[in-house]
C-alpha atoms as a PDB file:
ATOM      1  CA  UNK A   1     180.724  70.757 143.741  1.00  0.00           C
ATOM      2  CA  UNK A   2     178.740  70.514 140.869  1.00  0.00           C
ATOM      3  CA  UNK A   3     177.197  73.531 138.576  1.00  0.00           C
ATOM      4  CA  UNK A   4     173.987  73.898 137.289  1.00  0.00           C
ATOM      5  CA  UNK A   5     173.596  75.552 134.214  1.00  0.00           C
ATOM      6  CA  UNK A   6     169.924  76.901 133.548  1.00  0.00           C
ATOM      7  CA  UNK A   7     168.218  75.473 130.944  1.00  0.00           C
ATOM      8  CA  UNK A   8     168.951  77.103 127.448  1.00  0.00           C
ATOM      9  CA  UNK A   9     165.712  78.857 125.962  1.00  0.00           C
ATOM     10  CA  UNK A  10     164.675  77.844 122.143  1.00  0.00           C
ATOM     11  CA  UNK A  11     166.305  80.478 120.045  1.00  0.00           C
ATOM     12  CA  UNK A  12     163.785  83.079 118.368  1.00  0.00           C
ATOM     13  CA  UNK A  13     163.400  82.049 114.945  1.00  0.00           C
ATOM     14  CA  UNK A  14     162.963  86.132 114.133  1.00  0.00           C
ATOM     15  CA  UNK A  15     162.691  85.849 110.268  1.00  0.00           C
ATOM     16  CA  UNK A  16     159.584  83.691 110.794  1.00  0.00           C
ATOM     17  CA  UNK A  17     158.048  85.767 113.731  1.00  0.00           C
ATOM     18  CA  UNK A  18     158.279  89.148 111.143  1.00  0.00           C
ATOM     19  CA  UNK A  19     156.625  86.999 108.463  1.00  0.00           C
ATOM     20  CA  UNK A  20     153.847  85.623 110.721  1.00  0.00           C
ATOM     21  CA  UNK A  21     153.135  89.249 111.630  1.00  0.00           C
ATOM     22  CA  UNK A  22     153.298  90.637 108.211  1.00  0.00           C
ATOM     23  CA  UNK A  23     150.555  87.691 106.866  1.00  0.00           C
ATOM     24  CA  UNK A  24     148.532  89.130 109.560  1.00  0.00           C
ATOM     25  CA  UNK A  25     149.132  92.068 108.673  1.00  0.00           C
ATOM     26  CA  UNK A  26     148.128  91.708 105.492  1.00  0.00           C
ATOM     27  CA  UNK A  27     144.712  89.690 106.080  1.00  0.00           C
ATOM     28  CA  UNK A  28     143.667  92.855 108.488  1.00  0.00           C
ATOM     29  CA  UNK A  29     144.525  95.440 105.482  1.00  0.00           C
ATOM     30  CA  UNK A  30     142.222  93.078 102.802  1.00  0.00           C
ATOM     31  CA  UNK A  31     139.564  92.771 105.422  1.00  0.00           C
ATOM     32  CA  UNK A  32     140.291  96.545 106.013  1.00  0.00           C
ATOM     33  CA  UNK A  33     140.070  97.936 102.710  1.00  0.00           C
ATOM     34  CA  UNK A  34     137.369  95.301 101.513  1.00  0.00           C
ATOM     35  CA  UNK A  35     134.986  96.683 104.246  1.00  0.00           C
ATOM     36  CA  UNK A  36     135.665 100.204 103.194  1.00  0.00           C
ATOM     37  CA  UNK A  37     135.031  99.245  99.569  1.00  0.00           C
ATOM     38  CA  UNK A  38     131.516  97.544 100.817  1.00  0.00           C
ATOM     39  CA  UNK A  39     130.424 101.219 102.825  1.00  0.00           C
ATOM     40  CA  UNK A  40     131.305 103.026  99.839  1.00  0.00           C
ATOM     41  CA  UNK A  41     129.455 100.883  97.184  1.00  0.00           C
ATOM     42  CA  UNK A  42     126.476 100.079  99.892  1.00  0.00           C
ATOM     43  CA  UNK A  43     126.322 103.155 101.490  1.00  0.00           C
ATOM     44  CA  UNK A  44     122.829 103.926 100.392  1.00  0.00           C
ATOM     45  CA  UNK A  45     121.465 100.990 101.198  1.00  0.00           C
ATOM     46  CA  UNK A  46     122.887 101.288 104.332  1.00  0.00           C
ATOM     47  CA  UNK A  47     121.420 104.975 104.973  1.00  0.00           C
ATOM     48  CA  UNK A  48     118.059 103.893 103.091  1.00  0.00           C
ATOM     49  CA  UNK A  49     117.322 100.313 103.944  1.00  0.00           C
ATOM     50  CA  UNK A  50     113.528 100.756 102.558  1.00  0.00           C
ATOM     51  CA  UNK A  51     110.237  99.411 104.577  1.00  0.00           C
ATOM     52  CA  UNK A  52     108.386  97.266 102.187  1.00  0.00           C
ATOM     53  CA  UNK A  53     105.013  97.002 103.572  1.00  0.00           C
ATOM     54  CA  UNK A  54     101.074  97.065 102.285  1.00  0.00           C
ATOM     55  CA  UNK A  55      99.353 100.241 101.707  1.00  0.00           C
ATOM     56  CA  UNK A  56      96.273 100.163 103.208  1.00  0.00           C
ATOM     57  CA  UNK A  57      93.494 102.563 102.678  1.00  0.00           C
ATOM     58  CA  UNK A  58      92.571 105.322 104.214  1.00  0.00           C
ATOM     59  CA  UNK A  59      89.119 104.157 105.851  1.00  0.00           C
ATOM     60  CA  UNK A  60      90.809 100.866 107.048  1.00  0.00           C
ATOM     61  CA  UNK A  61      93.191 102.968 108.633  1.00  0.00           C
ATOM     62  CA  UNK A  62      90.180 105.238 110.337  1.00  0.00           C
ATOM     63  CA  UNK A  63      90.470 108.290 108.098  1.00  0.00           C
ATOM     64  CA  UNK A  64      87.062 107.822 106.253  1.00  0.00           C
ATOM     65  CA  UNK A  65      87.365 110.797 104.208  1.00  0.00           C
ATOM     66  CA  UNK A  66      90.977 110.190 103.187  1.00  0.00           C
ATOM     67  CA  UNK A  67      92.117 109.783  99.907  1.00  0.00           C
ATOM     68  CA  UNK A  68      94.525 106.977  98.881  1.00  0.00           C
ATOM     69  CA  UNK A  69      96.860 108.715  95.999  1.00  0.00           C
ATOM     70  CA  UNK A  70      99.566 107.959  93.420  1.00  0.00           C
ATOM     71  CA  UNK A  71     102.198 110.751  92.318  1.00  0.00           C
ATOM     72  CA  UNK A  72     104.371 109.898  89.702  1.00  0.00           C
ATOM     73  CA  UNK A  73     108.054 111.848  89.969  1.00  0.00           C
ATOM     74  CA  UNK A  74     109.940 113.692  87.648  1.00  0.00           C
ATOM     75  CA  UNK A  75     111.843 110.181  86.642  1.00  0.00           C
ATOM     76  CA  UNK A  76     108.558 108.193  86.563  1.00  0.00           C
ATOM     77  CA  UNK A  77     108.711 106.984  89.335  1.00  0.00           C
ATOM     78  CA  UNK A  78     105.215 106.214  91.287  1.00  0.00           C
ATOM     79  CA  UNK A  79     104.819 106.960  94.934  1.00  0.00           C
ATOM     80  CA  UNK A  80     101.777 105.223  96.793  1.00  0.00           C
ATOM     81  CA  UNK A  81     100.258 107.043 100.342  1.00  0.00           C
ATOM     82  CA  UNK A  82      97.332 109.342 101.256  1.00  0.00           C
ATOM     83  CA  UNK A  83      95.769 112.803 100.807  1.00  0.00           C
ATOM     84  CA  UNK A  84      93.667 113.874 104.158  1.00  0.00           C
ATOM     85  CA  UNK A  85      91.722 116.408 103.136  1.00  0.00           C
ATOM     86  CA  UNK A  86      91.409 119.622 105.710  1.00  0.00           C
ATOM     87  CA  UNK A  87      89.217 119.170 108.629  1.00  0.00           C
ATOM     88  CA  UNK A  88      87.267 120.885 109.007  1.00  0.00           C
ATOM     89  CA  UNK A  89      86.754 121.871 105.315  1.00  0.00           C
ATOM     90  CA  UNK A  90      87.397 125.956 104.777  1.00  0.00           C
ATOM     91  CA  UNK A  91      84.486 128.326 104.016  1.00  0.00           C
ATOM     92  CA  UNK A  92      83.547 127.760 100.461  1.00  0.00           C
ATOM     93  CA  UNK A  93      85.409 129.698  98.206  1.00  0.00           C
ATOM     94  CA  UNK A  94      88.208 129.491 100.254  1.00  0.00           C
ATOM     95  CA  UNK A  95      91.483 127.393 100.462  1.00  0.00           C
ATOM     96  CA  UNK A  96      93.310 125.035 102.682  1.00  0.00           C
ATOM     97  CA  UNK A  97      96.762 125.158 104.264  1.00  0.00           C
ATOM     98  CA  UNK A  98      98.797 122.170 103.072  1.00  0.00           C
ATOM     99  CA  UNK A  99     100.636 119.840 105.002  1.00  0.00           C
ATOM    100  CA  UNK A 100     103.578 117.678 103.769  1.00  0.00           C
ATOM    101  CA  UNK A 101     104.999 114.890 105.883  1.00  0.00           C
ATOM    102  CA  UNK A 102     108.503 113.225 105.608  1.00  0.00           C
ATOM    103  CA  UNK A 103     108.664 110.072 107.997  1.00  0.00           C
ATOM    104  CA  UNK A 104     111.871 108.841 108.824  1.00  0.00           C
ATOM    105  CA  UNK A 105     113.803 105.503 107.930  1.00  0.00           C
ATOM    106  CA  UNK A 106     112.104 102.228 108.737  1.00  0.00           C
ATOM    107  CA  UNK A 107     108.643 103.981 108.883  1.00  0.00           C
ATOM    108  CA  UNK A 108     105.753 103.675 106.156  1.00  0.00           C
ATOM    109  CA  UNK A 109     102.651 105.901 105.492  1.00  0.00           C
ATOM    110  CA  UNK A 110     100.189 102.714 107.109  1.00  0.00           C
ATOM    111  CA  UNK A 111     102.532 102.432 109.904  1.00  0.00           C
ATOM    112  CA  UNK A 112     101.762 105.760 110.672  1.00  0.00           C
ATOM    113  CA  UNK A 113      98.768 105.710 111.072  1.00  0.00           C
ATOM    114  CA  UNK A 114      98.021 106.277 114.846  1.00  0.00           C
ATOM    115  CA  UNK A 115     100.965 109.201 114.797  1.00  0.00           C
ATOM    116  CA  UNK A 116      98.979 110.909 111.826  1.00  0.00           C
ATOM    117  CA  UNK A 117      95.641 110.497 113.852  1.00  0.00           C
ATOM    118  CA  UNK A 118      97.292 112.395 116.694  1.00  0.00           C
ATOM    119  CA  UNK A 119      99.292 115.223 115.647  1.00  0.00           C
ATOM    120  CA  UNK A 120      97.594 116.220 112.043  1.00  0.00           C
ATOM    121  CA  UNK A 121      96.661 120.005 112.649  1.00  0.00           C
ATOM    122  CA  UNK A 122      92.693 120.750 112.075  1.00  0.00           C
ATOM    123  CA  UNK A 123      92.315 122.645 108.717  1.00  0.00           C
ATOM    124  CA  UNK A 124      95.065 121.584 106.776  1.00  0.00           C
ATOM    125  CA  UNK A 125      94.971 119.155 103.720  1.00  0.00           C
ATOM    126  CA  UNK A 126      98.029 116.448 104.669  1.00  0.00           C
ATOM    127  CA  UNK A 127      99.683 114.433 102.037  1.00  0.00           C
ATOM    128  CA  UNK A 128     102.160 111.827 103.321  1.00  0.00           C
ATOM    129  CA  UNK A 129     103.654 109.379 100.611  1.00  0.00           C
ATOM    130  CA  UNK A 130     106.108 106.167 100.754  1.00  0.00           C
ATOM    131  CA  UNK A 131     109.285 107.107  99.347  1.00  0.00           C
ATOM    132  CA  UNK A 132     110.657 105.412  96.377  1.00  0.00           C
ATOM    133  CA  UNK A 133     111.391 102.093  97.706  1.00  0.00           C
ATOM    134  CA  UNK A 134     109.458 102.153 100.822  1.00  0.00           C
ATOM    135  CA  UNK A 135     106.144 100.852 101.659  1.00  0.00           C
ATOM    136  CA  UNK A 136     104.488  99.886  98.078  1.00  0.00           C
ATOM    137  CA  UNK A 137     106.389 103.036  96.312  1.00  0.00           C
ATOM    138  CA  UNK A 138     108.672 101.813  93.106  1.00  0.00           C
ATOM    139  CA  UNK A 139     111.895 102.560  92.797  1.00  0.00           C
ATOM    140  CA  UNK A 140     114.948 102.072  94.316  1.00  0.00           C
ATOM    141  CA  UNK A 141     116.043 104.874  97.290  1.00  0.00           C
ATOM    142  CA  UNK A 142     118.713 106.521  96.626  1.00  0.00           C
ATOM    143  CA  UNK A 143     119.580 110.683  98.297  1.00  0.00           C
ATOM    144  CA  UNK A 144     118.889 112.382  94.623  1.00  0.00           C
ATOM    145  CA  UNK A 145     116.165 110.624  94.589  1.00  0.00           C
ATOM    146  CA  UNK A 146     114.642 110.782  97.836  1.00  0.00           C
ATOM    147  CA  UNK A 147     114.479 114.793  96.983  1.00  0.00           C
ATOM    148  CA  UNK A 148     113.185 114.342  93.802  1.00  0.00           C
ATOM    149  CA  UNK A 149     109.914 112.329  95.624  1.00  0.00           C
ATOM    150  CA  UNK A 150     109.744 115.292  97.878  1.00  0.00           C
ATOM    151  CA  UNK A 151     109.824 117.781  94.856  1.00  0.00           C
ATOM    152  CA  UNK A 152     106.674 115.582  93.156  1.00  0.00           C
ATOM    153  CA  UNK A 153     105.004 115.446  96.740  1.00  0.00           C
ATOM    154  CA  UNK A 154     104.732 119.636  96.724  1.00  0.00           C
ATOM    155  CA  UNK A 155     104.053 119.349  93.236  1.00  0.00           C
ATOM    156  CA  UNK A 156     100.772 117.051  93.696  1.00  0.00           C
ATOM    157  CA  UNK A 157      99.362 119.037  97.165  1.00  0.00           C
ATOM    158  CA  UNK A 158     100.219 122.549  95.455  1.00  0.00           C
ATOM    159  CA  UNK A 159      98.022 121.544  92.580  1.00  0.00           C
ATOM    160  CA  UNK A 160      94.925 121.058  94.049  1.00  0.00           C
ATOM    161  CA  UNK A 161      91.814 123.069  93.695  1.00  0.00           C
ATOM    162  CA  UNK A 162      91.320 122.672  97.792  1.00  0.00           C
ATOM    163  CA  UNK A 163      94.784 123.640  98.738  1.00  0.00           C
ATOM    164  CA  UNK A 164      96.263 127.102  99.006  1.00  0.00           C
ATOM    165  CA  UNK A 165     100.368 126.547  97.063  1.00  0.00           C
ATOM    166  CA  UNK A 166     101.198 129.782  98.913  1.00  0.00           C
ATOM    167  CA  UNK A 167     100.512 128.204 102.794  1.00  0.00           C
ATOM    168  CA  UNK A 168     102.573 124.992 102.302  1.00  0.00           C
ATOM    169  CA  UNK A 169     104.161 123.837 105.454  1.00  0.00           C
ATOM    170  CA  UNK A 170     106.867 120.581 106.053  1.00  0.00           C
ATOM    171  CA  UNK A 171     107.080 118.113 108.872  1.00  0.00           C
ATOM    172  CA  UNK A 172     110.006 115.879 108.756  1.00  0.00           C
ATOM    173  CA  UNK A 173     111.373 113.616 111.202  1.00  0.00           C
ATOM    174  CA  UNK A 174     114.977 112.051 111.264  1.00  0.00           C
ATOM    175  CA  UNK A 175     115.963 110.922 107.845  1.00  0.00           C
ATOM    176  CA  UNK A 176     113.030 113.159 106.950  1.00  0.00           C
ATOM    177  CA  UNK A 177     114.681 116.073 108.131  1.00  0.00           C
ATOM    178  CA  UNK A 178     116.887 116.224 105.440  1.00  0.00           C
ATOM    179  CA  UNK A 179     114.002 116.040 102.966  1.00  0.00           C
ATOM    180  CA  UNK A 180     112.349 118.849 104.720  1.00  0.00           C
ATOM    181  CA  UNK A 181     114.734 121.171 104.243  1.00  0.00           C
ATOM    182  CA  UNK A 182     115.933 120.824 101.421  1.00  0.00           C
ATOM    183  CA  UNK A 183     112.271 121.330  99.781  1.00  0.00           C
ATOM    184  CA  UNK A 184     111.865 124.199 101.946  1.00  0.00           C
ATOM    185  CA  UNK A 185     115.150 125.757 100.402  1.00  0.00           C
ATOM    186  CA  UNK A 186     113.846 124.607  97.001  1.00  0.00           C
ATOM    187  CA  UNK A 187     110.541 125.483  96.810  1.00  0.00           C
ATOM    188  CA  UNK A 188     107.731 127.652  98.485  1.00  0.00           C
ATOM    189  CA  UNK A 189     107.476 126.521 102.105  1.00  0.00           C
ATOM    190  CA  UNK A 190     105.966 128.617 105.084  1.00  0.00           C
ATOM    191  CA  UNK A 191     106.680 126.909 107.955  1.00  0.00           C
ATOM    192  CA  UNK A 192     109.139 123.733 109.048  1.00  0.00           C
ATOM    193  CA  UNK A 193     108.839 121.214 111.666  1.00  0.00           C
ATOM    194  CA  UNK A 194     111.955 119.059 112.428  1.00  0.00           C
ATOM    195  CA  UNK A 195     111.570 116.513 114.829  1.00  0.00           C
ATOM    196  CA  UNK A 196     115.753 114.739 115.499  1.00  0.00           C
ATOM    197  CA  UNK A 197     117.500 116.327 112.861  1.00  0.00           C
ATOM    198  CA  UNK A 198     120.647 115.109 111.571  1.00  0.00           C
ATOM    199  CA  UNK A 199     123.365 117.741 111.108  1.00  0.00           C
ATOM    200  CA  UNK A 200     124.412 115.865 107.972  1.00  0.00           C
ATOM    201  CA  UNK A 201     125.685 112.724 106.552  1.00  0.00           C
ATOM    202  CA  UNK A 202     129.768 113.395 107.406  1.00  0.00           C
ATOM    203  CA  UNK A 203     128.496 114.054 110.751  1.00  0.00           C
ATOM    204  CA  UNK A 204     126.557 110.906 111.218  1.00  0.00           C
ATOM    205  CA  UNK A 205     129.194 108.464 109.425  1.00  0.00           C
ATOM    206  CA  UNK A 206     131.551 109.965 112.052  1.00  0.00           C
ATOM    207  CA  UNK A 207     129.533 108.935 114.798  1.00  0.00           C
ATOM    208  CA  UNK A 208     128.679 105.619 113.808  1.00  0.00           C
ATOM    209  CA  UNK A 209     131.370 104.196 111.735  1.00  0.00           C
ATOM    210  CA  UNK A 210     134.356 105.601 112.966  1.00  0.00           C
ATOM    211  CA  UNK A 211     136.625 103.211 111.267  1.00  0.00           C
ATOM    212  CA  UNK A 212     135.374 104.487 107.998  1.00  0.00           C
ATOM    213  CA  UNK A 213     137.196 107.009 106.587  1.00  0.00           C
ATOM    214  CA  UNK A 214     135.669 110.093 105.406  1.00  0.00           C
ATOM    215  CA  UNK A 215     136.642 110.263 101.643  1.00  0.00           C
ATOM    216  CA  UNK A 216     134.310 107.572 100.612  1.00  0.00           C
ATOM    217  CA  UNK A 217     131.498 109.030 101.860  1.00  0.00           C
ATOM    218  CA  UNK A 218     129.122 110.287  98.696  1.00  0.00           C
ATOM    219  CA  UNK A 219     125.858 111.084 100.381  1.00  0.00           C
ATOM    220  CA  UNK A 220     125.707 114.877 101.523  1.00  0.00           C
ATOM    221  CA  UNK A 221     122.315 115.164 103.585  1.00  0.00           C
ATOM    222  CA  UNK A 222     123.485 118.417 104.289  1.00  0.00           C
ATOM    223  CA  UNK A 223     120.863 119.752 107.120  1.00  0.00           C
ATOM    224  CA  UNK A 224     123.700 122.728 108.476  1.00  0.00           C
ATOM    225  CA  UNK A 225     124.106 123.929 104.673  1.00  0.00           C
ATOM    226  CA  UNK A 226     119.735 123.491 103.548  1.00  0.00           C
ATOM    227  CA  UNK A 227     118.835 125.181 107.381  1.00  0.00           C
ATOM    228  CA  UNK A 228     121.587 128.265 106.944  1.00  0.00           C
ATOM    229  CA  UNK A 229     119.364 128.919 103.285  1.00  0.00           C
ATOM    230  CA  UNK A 230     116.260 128.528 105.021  1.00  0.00           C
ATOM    231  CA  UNK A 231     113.747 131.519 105.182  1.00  0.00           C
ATOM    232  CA  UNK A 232     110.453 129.630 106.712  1.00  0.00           C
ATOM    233  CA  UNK A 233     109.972 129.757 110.382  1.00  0.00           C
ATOM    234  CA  UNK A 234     111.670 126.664 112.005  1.00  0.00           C
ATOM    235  CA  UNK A 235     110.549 124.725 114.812  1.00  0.00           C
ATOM    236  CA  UNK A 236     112.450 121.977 116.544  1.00  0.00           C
ATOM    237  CA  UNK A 237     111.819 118.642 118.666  1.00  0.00           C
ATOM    238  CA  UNK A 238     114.957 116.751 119.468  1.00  0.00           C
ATOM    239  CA  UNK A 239     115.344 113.888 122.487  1.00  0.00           C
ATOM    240  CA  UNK A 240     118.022 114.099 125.544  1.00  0.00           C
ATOM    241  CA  UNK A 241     118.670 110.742 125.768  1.00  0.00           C
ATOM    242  CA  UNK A 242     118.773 110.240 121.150  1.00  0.00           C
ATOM    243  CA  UNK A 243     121.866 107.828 120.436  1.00  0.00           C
ATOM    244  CA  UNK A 244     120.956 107.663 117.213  1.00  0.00           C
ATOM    245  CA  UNK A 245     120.969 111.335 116.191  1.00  0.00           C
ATOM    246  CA  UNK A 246     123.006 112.995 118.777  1.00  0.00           C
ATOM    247  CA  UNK A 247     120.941 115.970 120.673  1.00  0.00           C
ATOM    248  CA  UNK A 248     124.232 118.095 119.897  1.00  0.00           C
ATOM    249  CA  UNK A 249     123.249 117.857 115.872  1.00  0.00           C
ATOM    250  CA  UNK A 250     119.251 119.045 116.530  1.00  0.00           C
ATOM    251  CA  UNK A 251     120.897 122.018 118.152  1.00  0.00           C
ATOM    252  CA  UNK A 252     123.131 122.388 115.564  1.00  0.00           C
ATOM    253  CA  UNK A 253     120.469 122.831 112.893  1.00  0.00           C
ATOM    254  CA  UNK A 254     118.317 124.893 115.028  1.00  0.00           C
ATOM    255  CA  UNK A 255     121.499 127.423 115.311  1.00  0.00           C
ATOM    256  CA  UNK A 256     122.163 127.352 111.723  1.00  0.00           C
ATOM    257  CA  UNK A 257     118.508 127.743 110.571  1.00  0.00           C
ATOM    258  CA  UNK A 258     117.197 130.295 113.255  1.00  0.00           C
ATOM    259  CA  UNK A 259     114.990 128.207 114.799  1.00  0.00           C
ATOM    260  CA  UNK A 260     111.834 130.536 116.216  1.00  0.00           C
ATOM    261  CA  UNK A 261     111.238 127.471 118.791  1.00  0.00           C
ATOM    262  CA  UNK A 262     114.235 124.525 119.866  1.00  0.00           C
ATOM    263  CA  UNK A 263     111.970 121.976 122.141  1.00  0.00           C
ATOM    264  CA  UNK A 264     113.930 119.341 124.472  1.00  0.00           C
ATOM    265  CA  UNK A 265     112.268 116.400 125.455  1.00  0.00           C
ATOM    266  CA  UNK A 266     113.518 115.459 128.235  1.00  0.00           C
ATOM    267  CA  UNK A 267     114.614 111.566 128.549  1.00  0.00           C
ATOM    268  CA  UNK A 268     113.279 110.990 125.014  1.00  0.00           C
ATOM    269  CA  UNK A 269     115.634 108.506 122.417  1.00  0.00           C
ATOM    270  CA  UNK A 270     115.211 108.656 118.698  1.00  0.00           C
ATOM    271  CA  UNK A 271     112.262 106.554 118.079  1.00  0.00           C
ATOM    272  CA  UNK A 272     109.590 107.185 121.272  1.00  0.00           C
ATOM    273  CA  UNK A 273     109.600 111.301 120.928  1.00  0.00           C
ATOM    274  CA  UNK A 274     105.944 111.333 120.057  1.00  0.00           C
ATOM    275  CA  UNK A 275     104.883 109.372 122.691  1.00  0.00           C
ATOM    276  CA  UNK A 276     107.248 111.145 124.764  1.00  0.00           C
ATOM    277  CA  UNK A 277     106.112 114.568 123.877  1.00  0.00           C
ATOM    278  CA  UNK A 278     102.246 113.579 124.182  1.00  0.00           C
ATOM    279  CA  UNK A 279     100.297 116.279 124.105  1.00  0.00           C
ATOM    280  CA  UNK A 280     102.459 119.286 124.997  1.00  0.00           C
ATOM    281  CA  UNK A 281     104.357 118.142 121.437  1.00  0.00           C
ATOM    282  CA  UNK A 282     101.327 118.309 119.970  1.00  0.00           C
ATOM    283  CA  UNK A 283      99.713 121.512 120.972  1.00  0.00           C
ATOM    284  CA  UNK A 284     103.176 123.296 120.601  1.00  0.00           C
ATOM    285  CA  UNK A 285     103.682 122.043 116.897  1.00  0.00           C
ATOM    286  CA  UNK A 286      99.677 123.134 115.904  1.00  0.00           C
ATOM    287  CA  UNK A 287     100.337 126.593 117.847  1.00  0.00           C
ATOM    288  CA  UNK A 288     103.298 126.641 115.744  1.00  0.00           C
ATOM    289  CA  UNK A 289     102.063 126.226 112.418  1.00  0.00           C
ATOM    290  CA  UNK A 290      98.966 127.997 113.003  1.00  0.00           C
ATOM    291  CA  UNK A 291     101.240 131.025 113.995  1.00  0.00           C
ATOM    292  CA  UNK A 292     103.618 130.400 111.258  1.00  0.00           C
ATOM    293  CA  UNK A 293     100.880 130.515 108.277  1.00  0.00           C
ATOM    294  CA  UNK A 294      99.829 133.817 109.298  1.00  0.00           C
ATOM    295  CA  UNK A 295     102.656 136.184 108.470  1.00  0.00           C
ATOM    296  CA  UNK A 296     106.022 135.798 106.810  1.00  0.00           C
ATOM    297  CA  UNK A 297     107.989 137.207 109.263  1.00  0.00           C
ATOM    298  CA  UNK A 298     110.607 134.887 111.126  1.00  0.00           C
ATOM    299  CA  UNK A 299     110.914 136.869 114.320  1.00  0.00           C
END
């Protein structure tokens, strides 16, 4: 009777096997560390991507008595948007309540235009400009920066002869946010409006690039830390349904800041919470400020 052996299997050539895997190896920690190297050098363009787009004026835009302005910053640096003077105008020999507004990334002052038209609050001067890099602003956006526009922004509406510096309120709306604040912890600010407020840059890099790690992270954006300072009443919008800003952060902020007023709107993302909000949004941010102005008191 004959035997059948099985067939012999190819010996494992084991030395080659390890050395495949370690070239692979290899390639994945270049690709790795050359990606990390690319968020940490990029990272500001990343968070700051800048909307280059026209300026156009005011009256094409349907705010015939608006003002098209330029403010130069502290590091020369000239910003391009629009004064909309209060309307209606105060009793003469009396002074406006100012109105700054921080737009968040991707958005430019014409873009705007339809949002301003909805929610800007009667009797209150409103200066929104382009950030440095955005819309037909110079520069190039970077976080120092970005604070150093807002800085120049007070400085322009606090100087003029129609505007009362002492009732200076802040809108500021996802990237925005962070600009708010920190003017409102840097300068004199009596009321804040947040509208999907980022807890702070850690925070957000966590969330969306996991793979990064955290020690080559240099922007700060530091919403908890600004909001904890804050004195100014602070009212808050945030979506349900935001996957860009998590709703958890928005809370976050309004914990740390002592918000007088933390509005959910329900089913809302990042970039649809005006339209969302409609009118209740707007009637509850004028009520807000109106109430704000009037006293100093945060309770």
């Amino acid at each position: 009777m004959e035997t059948r052996l099985p067939p012999r299997l190819p010996e494992l050539n084991m030395p080659s096997i390890i050395s495949s895997v370690a070239k692979i190896f290899a390639v994945a920690l270049v690709a790795y560390v050359f990606i990390v190297f690319l968020a940490w050098r990029f990272q500001e363009k990343l968070a700051f991507p800048g909307a280059r787009r026209s300026l156009p004026s005011p009256s094409a835009a349907g705010f015939s008595e608006g003002q098209r302005v330029t403010v130069v910053t502290e590091d020369q640096v000239e910003l391009h948007g629009w004064y909309l003077p209060p309307r209606p105008s105060p009793p003469a020999g009396e002074k406006a309540p100012g109105l700054l507004w921080f737009y968040g990334n991707m958005e430019t002052v014409g873009a705007l235009a339809p949002i301003i038209r909805d929610l800007r609050p009667a009797g209150m001067g409103l200066l929104i400009l382009d950030y440095r890099g955005y819309g037909q602003s110079g520069g190039t956006p970077t976080e120092a920066g970005l604070y150093r526009d807002a800085e120049a922004a007070w400085a322009y509406l606090a100087g003029r002869e129609d505007i009362d510096s002492s009732s200076i309120a802040v809108y500021g709306r996802s990237l925005g946010s962070a600009v708010a604040l920190y003017l409102a912890v840097n300068r004199p600010v009596r009321a804040v409006v947040l509208d999907s407020p980022l807890s702070n840059a850690r925070e957000m890099a966590a969330h969306h690039y996991r793979f990064v790690p955290q020690f080559v992270l240099r922007l700060s954006l530091d919403n908890l830390a600004h909001a904890e300072r804050l004195e100014a009443p602070l009212l808050i919008f945030h979506g349900s349904a935001d996957r860009i800003v998590p709703f958890s952060m928005g809370q976050a902020v309004a914990a740390a800041g002592r918000a007088r007023e933390f509005i959910m709107l329900e089913g809302a993302g990042h970039n649809d919470t005006y339209y969302v909000g409609g009118s209740p949004y707007r009637t509850a941010m004028h009520n807000f400020l109106a109430m704000a102005l009037r006293g100093d008191s945060r309770e």
